[in-house]
Protein backbone atom coordinates (compact mmCIF):
# COMPACT_ATOMS: atom_id res chain seq x y z
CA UNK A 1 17.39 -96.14 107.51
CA UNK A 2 15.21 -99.63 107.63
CA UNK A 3 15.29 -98.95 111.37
CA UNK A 4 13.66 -95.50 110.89
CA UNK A 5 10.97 -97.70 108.73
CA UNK A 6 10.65 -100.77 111.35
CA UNK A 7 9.61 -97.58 114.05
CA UNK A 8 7.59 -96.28 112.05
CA UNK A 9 5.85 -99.73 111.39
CA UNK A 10 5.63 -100.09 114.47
CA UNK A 11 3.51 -97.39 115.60
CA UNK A 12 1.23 -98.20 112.79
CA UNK A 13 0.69 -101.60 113.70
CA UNK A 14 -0.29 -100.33 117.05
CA UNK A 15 -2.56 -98.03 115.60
CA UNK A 16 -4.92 -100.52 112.98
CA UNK A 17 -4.67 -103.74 114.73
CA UNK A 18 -4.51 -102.69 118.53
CA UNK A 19 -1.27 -105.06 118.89
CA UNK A 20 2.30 -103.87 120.11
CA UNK A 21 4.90 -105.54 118.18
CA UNK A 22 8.94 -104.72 119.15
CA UNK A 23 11.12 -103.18 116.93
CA UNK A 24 14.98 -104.38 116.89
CA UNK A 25 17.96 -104.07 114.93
CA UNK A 26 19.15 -107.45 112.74
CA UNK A 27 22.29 -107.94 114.66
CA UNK A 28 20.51 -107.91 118.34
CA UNK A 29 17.67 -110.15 117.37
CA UNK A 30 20.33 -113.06 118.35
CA UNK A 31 20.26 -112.49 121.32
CA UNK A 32 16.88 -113.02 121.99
CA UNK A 33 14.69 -116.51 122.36
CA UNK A 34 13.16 -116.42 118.53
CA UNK A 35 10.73 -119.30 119.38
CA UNK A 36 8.45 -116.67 121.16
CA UNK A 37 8.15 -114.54 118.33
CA UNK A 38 6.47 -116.31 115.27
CA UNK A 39 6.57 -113.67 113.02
CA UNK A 40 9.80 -111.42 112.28
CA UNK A 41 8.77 -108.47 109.85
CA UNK A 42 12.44 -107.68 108.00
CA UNK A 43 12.90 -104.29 106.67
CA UNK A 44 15.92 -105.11 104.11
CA UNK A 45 15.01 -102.28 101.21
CA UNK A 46 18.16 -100.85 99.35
CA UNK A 47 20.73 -102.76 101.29
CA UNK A 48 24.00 -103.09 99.57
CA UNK A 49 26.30 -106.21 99.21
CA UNK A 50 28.24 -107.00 102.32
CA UNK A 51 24.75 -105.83 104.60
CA UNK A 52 22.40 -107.57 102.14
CA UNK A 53 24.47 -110.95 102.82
CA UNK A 54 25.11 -110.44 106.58
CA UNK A 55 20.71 -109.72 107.35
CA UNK A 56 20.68 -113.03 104.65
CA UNK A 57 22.26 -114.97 107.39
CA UNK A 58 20.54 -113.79 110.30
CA UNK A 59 17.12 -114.41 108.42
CA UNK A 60 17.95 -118.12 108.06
CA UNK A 61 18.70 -118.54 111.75
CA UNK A 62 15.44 -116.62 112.50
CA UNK A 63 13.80 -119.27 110.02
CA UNK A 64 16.08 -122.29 111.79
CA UNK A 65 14.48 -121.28 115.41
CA UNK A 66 10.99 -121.97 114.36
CA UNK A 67 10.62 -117.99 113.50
CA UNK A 68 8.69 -117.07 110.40
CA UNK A 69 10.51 -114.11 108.57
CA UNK A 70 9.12 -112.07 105.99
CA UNK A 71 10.96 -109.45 104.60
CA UNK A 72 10.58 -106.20 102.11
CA UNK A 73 13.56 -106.20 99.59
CA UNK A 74 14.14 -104.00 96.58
CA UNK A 75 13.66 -106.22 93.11
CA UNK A 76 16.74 -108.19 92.04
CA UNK A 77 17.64 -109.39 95.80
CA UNK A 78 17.73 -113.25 95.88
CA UNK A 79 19.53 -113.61 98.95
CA UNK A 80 16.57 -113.93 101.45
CA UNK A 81 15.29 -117.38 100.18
CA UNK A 82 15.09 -118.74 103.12
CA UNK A 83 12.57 -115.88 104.91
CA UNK A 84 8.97 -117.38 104.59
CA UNK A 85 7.84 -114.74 101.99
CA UNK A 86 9.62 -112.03 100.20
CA UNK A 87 7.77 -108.87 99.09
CA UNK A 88 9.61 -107.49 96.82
CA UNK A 89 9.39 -103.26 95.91
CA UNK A 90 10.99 -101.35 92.85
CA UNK A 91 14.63 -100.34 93.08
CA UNK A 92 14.62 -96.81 93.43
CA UNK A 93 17.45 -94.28 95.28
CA UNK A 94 19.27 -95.82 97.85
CA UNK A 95 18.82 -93.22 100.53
CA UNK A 96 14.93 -93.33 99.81
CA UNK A 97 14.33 -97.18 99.60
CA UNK A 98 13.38 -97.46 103.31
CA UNK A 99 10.28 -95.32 102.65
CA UNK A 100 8.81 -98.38 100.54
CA UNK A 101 9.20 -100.88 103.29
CA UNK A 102 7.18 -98.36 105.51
CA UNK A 103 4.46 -98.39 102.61
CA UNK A 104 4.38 -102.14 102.87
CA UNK A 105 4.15 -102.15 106.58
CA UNK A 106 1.13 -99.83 106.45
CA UNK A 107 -0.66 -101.89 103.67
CA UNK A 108 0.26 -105.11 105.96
CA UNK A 109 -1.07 -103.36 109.25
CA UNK A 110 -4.20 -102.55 107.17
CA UNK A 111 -4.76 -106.05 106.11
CA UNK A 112 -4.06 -107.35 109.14
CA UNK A 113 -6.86 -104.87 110.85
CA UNK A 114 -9.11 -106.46 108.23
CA UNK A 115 -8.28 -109.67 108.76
CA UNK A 116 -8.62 -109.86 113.07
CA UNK A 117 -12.16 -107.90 112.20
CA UNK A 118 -13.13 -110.68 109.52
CA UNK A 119 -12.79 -113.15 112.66
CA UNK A 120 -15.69 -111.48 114.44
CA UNK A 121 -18.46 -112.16 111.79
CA UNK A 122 -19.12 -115.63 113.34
CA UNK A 123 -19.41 -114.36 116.31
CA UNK A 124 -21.80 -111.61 114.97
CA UNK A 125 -24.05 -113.97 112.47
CA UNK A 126 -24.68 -115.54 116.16
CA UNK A 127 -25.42 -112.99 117.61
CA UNK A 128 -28.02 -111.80 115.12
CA UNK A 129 -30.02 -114.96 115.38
CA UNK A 130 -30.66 -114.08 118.90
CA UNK A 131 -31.35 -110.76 118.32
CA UNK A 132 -33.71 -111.79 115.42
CA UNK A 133 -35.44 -114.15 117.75
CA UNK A 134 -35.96 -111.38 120.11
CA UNK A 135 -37.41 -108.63 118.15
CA UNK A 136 -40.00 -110.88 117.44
CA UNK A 137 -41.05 -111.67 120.96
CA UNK A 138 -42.80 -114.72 122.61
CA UNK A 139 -42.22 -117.31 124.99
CA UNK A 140 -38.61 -118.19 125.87
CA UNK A 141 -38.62 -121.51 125.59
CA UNK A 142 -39.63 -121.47 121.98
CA UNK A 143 -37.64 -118.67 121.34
CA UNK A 144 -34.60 -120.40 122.63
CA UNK A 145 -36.05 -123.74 120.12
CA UNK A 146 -35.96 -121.46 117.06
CA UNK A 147 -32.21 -120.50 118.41
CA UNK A 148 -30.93 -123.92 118.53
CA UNK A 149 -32.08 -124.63 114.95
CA UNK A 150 -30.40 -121.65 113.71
CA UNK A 151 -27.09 -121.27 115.77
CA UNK A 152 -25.09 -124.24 114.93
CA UNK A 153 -24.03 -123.16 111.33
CA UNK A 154 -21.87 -119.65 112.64
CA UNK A 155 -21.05 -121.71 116.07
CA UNK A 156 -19.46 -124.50 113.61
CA UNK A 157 -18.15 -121.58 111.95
CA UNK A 158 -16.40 -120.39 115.00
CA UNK A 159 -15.51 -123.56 117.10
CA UNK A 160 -13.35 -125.23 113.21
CA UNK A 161 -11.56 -121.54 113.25
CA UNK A 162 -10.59 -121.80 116.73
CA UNK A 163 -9.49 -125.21 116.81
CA UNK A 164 -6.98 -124.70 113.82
CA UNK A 165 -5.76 -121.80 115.55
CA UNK A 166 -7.09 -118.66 113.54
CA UNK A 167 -7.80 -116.96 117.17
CA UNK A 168 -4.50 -117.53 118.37
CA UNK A 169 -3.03 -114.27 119.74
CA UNK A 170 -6.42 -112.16 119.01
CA UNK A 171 -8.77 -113.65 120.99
CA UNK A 172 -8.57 -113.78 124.72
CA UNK A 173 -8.08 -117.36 126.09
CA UNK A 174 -11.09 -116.53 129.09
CA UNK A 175 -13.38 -115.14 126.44
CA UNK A 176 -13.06 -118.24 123.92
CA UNK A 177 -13.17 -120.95 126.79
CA UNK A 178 -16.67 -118.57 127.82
CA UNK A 179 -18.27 -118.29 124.42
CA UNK A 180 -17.56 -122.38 123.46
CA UNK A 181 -19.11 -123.07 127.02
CA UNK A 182 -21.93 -121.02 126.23
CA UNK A 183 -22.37 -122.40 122.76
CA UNK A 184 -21.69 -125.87 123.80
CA UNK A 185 -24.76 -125.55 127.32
CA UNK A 186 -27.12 -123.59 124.69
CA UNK A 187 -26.77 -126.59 122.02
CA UNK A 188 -27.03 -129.40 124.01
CA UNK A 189 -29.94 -131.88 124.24
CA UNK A 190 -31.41 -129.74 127.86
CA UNK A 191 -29.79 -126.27 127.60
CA UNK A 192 -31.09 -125.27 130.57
CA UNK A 193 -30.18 -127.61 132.91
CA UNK A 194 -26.73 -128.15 131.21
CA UNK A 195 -26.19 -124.33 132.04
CA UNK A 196 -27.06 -124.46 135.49
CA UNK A 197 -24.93 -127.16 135.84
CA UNK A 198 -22.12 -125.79 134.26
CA UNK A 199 -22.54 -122.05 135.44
CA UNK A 200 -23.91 -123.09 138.93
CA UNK A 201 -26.88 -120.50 138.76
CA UNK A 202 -30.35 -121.05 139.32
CA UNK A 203 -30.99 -121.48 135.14
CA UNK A 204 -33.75 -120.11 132.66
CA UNK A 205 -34.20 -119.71 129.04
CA UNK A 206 -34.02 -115.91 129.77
CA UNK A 207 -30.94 -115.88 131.72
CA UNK A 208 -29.20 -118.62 129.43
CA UNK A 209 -30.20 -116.37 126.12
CA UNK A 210 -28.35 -113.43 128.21
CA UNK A 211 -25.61 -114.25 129.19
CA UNK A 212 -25.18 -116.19 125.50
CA UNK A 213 -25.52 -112.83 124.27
CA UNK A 214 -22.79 -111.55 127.10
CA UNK A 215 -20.04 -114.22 125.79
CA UNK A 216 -20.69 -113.06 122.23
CA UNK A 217 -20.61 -109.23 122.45
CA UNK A 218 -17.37 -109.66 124.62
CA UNK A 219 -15.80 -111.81 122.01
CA UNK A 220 -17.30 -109.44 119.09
CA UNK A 221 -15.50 -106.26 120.78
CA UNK A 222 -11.96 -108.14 121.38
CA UNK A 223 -12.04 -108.68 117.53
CA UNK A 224 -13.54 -105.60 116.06
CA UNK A 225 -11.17 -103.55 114.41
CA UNK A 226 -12.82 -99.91 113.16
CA UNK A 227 -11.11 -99.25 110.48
CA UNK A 228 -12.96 -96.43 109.46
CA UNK A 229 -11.56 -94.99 112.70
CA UNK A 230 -8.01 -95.28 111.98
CA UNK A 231 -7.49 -91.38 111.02
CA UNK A 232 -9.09 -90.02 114.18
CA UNK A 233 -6.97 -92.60 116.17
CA UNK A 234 -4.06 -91.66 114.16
CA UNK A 235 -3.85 -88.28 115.07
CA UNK A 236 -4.48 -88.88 118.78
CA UNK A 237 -2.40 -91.79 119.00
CA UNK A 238 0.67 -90.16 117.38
CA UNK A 239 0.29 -86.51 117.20
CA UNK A 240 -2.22 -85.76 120.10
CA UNK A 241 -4.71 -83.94 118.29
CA UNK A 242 -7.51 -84.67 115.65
CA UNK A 243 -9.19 -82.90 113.18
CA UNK A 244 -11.34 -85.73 112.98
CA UNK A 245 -14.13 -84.42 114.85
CA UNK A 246 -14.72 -81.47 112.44
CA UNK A 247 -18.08 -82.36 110.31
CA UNK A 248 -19.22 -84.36 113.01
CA UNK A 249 -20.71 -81.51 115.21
CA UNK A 250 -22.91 -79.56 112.64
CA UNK A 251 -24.32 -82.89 111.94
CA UNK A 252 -27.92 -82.17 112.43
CA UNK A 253 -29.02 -85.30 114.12
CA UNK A 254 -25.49 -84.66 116.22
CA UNK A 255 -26.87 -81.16 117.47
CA UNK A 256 -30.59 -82.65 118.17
CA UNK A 257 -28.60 -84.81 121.35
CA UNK A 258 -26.54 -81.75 122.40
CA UNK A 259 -30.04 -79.68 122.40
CA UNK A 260 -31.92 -82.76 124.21
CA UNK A 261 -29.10 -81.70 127.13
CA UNK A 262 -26.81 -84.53 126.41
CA UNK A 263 -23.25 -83.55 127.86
CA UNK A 264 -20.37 -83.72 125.01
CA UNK A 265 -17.78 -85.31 127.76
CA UNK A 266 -20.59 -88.03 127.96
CA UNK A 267 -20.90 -89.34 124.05
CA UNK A 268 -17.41 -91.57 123.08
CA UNK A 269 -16.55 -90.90 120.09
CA UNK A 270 -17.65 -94.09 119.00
CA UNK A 271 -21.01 -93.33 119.70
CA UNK A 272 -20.83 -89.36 118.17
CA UNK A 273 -19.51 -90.73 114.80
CA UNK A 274 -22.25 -93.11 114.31
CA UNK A 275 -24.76 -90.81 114.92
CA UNK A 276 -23.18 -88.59 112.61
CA UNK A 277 -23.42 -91.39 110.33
CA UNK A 278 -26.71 -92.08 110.57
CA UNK A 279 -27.71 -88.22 110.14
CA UNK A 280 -27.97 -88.96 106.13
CA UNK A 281 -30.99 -91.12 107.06
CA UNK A 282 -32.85 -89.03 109.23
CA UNK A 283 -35.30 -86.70 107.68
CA UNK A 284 -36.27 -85.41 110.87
CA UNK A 285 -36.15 -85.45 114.65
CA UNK A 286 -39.71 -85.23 116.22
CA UNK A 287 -39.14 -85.39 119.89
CA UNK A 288 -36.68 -86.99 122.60
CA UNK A 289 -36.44 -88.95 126.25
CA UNK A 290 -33.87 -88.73 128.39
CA UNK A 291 -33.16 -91.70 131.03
CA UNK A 292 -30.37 -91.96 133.89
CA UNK A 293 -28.73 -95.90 134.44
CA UNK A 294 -28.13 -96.56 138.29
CA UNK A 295 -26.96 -99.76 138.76
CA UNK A 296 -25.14 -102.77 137.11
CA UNK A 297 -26.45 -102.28 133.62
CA UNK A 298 -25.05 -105.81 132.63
CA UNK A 299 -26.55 -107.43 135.52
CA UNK A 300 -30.26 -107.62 136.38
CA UNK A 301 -30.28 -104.91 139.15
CA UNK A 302 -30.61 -101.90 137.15
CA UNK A 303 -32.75 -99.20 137.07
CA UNK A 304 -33.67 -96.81 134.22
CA UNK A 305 -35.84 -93.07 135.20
CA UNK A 306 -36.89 -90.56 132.45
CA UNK A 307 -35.49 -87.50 133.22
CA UNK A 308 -36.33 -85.33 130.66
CA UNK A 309 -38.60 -85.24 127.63
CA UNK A 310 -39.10 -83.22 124.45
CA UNK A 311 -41.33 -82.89 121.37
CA UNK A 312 -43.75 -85.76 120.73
CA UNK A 313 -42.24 -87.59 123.52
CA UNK A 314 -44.51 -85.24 125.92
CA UNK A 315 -47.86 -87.18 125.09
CA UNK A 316 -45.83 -90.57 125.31
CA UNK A 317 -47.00 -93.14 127.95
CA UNK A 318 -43.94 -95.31 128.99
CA UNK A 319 -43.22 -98.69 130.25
CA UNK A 320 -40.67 -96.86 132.71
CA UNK A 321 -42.89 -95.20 134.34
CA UNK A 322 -44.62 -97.96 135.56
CA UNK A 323 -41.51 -100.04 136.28
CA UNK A 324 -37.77 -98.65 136.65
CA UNK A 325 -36.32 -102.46 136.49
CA UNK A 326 -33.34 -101.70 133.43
CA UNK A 327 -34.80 -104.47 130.92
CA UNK A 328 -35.12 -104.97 126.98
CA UNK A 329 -33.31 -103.21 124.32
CA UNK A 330 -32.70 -100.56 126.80
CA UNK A 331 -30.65 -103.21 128.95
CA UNK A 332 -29.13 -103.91 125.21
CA UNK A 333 -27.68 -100.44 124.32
CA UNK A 334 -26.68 -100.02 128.28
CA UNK A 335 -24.95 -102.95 128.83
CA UNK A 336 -23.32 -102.53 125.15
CA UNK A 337 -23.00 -99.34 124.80
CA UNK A 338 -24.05 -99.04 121.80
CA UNK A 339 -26.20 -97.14 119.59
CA UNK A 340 -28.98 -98.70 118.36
CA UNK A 341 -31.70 -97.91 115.81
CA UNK A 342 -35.06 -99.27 116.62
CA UNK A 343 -39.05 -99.68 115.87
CA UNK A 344 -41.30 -99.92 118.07
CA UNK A 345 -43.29 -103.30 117.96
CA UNK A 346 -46.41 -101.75 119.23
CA UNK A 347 -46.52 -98.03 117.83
CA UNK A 348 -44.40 -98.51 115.06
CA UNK A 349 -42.44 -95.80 115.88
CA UNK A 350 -38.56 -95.38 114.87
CA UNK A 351 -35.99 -94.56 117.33
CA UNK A 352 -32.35 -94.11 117.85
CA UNK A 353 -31.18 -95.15 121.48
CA UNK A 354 -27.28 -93.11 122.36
CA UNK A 355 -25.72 -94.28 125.25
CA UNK A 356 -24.59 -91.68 127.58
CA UNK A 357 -21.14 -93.02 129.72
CA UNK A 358 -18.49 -92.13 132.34
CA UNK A 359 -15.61 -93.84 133.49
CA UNK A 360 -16.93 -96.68 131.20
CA UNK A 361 -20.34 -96.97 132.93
CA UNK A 362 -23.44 -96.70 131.51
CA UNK A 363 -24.83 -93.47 133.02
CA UNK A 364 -27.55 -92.89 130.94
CA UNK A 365 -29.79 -93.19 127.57
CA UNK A 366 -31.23 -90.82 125.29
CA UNK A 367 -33.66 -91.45 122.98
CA UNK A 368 -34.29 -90.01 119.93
CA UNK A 369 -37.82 -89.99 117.84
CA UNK A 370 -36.95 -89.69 114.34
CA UNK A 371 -38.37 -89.74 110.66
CA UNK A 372 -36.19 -91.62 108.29
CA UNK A 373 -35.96 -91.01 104.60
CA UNK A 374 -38.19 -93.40 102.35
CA UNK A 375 -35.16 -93.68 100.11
CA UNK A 376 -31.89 -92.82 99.56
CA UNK A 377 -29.67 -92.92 96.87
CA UNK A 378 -27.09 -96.49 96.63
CA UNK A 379 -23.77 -94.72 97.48
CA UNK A 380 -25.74 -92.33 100.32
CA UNK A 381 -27.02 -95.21 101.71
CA UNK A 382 -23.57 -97.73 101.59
CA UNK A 383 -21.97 -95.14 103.53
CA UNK A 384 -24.84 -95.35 106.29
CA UNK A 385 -24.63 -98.51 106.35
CA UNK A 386 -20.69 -98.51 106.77
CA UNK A 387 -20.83 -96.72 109.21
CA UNK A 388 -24.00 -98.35 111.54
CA UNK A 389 -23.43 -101.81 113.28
CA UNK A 390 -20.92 -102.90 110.11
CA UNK A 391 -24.27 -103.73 108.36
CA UNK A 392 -22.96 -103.06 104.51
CA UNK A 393 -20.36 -105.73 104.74
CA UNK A 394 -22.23 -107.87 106.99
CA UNK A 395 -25.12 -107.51 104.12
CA UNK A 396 -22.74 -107.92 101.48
CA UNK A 397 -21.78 -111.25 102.98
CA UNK A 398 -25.11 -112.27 103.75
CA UNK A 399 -26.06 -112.00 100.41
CA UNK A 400 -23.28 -113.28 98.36
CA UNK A 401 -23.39 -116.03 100.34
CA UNK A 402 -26.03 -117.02 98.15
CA UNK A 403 -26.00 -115.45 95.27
CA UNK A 404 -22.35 -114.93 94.55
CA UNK A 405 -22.39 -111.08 94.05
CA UNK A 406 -24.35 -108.23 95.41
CA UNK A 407 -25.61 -105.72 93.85
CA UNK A 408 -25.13 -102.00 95.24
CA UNK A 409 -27.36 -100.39 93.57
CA UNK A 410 -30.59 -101.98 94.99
CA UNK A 411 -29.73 -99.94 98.32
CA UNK A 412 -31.59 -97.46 96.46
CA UNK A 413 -34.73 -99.34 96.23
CA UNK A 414 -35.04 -100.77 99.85
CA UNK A 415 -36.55 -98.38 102.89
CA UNK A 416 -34.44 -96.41 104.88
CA UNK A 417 -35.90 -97.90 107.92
CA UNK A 418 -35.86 -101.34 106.93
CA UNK A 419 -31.91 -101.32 105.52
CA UNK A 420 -31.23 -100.08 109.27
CA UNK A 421 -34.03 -102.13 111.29
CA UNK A 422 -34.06 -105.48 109.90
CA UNK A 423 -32.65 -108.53 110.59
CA UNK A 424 -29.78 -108.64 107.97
CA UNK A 425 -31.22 -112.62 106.94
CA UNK A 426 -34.40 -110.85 105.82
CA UNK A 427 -32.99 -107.68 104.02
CA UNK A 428 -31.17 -109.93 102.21
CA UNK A 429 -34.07 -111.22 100.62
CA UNK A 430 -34.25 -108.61 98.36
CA UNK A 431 -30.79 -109.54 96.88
CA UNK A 432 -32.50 -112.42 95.41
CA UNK A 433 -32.49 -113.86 92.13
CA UNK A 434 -35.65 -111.98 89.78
């Protein structure tokens, strides 16, 4: 019956943490070179006295080829000493016991998922200093200076974690030897001219804070784990369908795309259930643009048109019509596909920017005017916030960083706007000490 449970961990592994892992019986494992699997999950719940001793002996040799054994066993078993860790689960009938080593491989997947996400934050902290940089405009060579003074804390961060091996088997080796080079060019004494060196393109601040940005996201999606996902991607994973998508289509912000002319195949769902995330936020939707991508929308030969516009958007003057080069936070949400909630730095305006995609390219942006609540209440707002850009728990990080606990309910008494626009650095300055 532990096999039954080992399948069934299995698939659930797959399904939280992205990662295939084989399932075997005891007795075959033998036969097999242990030294290329480092860790042996053992089913052994409600195994009887001859069995209990004979999976005992195979879980020391799995231990003697370098293997690292952990196994589920009922309370009372001592047998499995020499397994790396022992998780042990209440006796209980016989015939039912293998149902609590499948509990424990869920709750294992889950932390697992949690743990390969918790490796991105590095990587995202990084990020954000760019980003924060950015939104603020000015000259690239001093905002590349104020990146260099801020950078080397999560780049330290990243660079001790990978060198004792914390990225090992999560992290692709091409996007780790990419994002070190990048960190490594940008903090040198002449980042410039270490990057053309090192890259063999013709350098600038510009192109160097790019493609910086480029290693990072890359690295950042390899890690992310969406937990909140894991019941839509249940369903389709194992059962083919998903109920998931119920709630998300009456969503009003949701219907405000479909109306704007947005295709359905064209939204991932990704992208559909953070809109319908965000809806809680939005008071109202005042107008819309549509654009169409042509082009590499990573690269710098894109091109962005308007091809449709609604509501306020009408009396709108805008940048693309005066040049269709694919640049900005436009670039940003093409080239990342993701959505993105935005202010305008010269009207003030707030927007939401959905990326519209086929065959995994960019085909398109649509862009939403909206009005955001002043305020919302905490829990309202967490779950915005949870479900946007991972800002709660990057927030929640941010802040007990510094002040050793955070405290929810002071969601309540932040803007809407501001909890989603931000820079998470600065909205965490209202976590501090009164």
């Amino acid at each position: 019956m532990n096999t039954i449970a080992a399948q069934e961990i299995r698939i659930k592994l797959s399904e939280l943490c992205y990662k295939s892992i084989s399932s075997d019986s005891t007795e075959d494992k033998k036969h097999i070179d242990l030294s290329c699997e480092p860790l042996i999950f053992v089913c052994a719940t409600g195994l009887l006295e001859g069995t209990a001793s004979d999976v005992a002996k195979e879980i020391a040799i799995y231990r003697a080829h370098k293997a690292l054994p952990i196994v589920v066993a009922s309370a009372g078993q001592h047998r499995f000493d020499a397994a790396a860790a022992v998780l042990l689960v209440p006796n209980v009938e016989t015939s039912l016991s293998f149902i609590l080593s499948v509990m424990v491989g869920h709750l294992f997947g889950y932390e697992a998922a949690l743990a390969i996400d918790a490796l991105a934050r590095p990587l995202r902290e990084a990020r954000e200093v760019i980003e924060h940089a950015v939104e603020r405009g000015g000259d690239a060579n001093v905002l590349l200076t104020k990146i260099r003074a801020l950078l080397p804390v999560p780049a330290t961060r990243f660079t001790d974690a990978l060198a004792t091996g914390n990225y090992d088997g999560n992290l692709e080796a091409s996007t780790a030897v990419r994002i070190v080079t990048m960190l490594r060019d940008t903090l040198s004494n002449d980042p410039v001219q270490a990057y053309q060196q090192t890259s063999g393109k013709i350098a600038s601040p510009e192109l160097l804070l790019d493609d910086l940005t480029s290693a990072l996201t890359r690295g950042v999606d390899e890690l992310t784990r969406p937990v909140d996902a894991i019941k839509h991607q249940a369903k389709t994973v194992t059962v083919g369908i998903s109920r998931s998508d119920e709630g998300l289509f009456d969503r009003p912000l949701v219907k405000a795309l479909f109306e704007a002319g947005v295709a359905r195949e064209r939204l991932s769902y990704r992208v559909l259930k953070i809109v319908a995330d965000l809806d809680a936020a939005v008071s109202s939707v005042t107008g819309f643009t549509r654009y169409r991508i042509e082009g590499d929308a990573t690269g710098t030969n894109g091109t962005i048109t308007i091809v449709d516009r609604g509501g306020m958007s009408k009396n709108l003057t805008s940048r693309v019509d005066r040049n269709a080069q694919l640049v900005g936070t436009k670039r940003r949400v093409a080239s990342e596909q993701e959505v993105l909630v935005a202010r305008g730095r010269s009207d003030n305006r707030t927007v939401i920017m959905v990326p519209e995609t086929k065959s995994g390219e960019t085909t398109g942006i649509t862009l939403l005017h909206v009005m955001f609540h002043e305020r919302l209440a905490a829990t309202a707002m967490r779950a915005v916030l949870q479900g946007y850009d991972h800002r709660y728990d990057r927030l929640v990080d941010w802040v007990t960083e510094t002040e050793g606990s955070f405290r929810e309910d002071r969601l309540a008494e932040v803007p809407v706007a501001d909890l989603l626009i931000l820079p998470i650095s600065e909205m965490a300055d209202h976590w501090r000490s009164r």
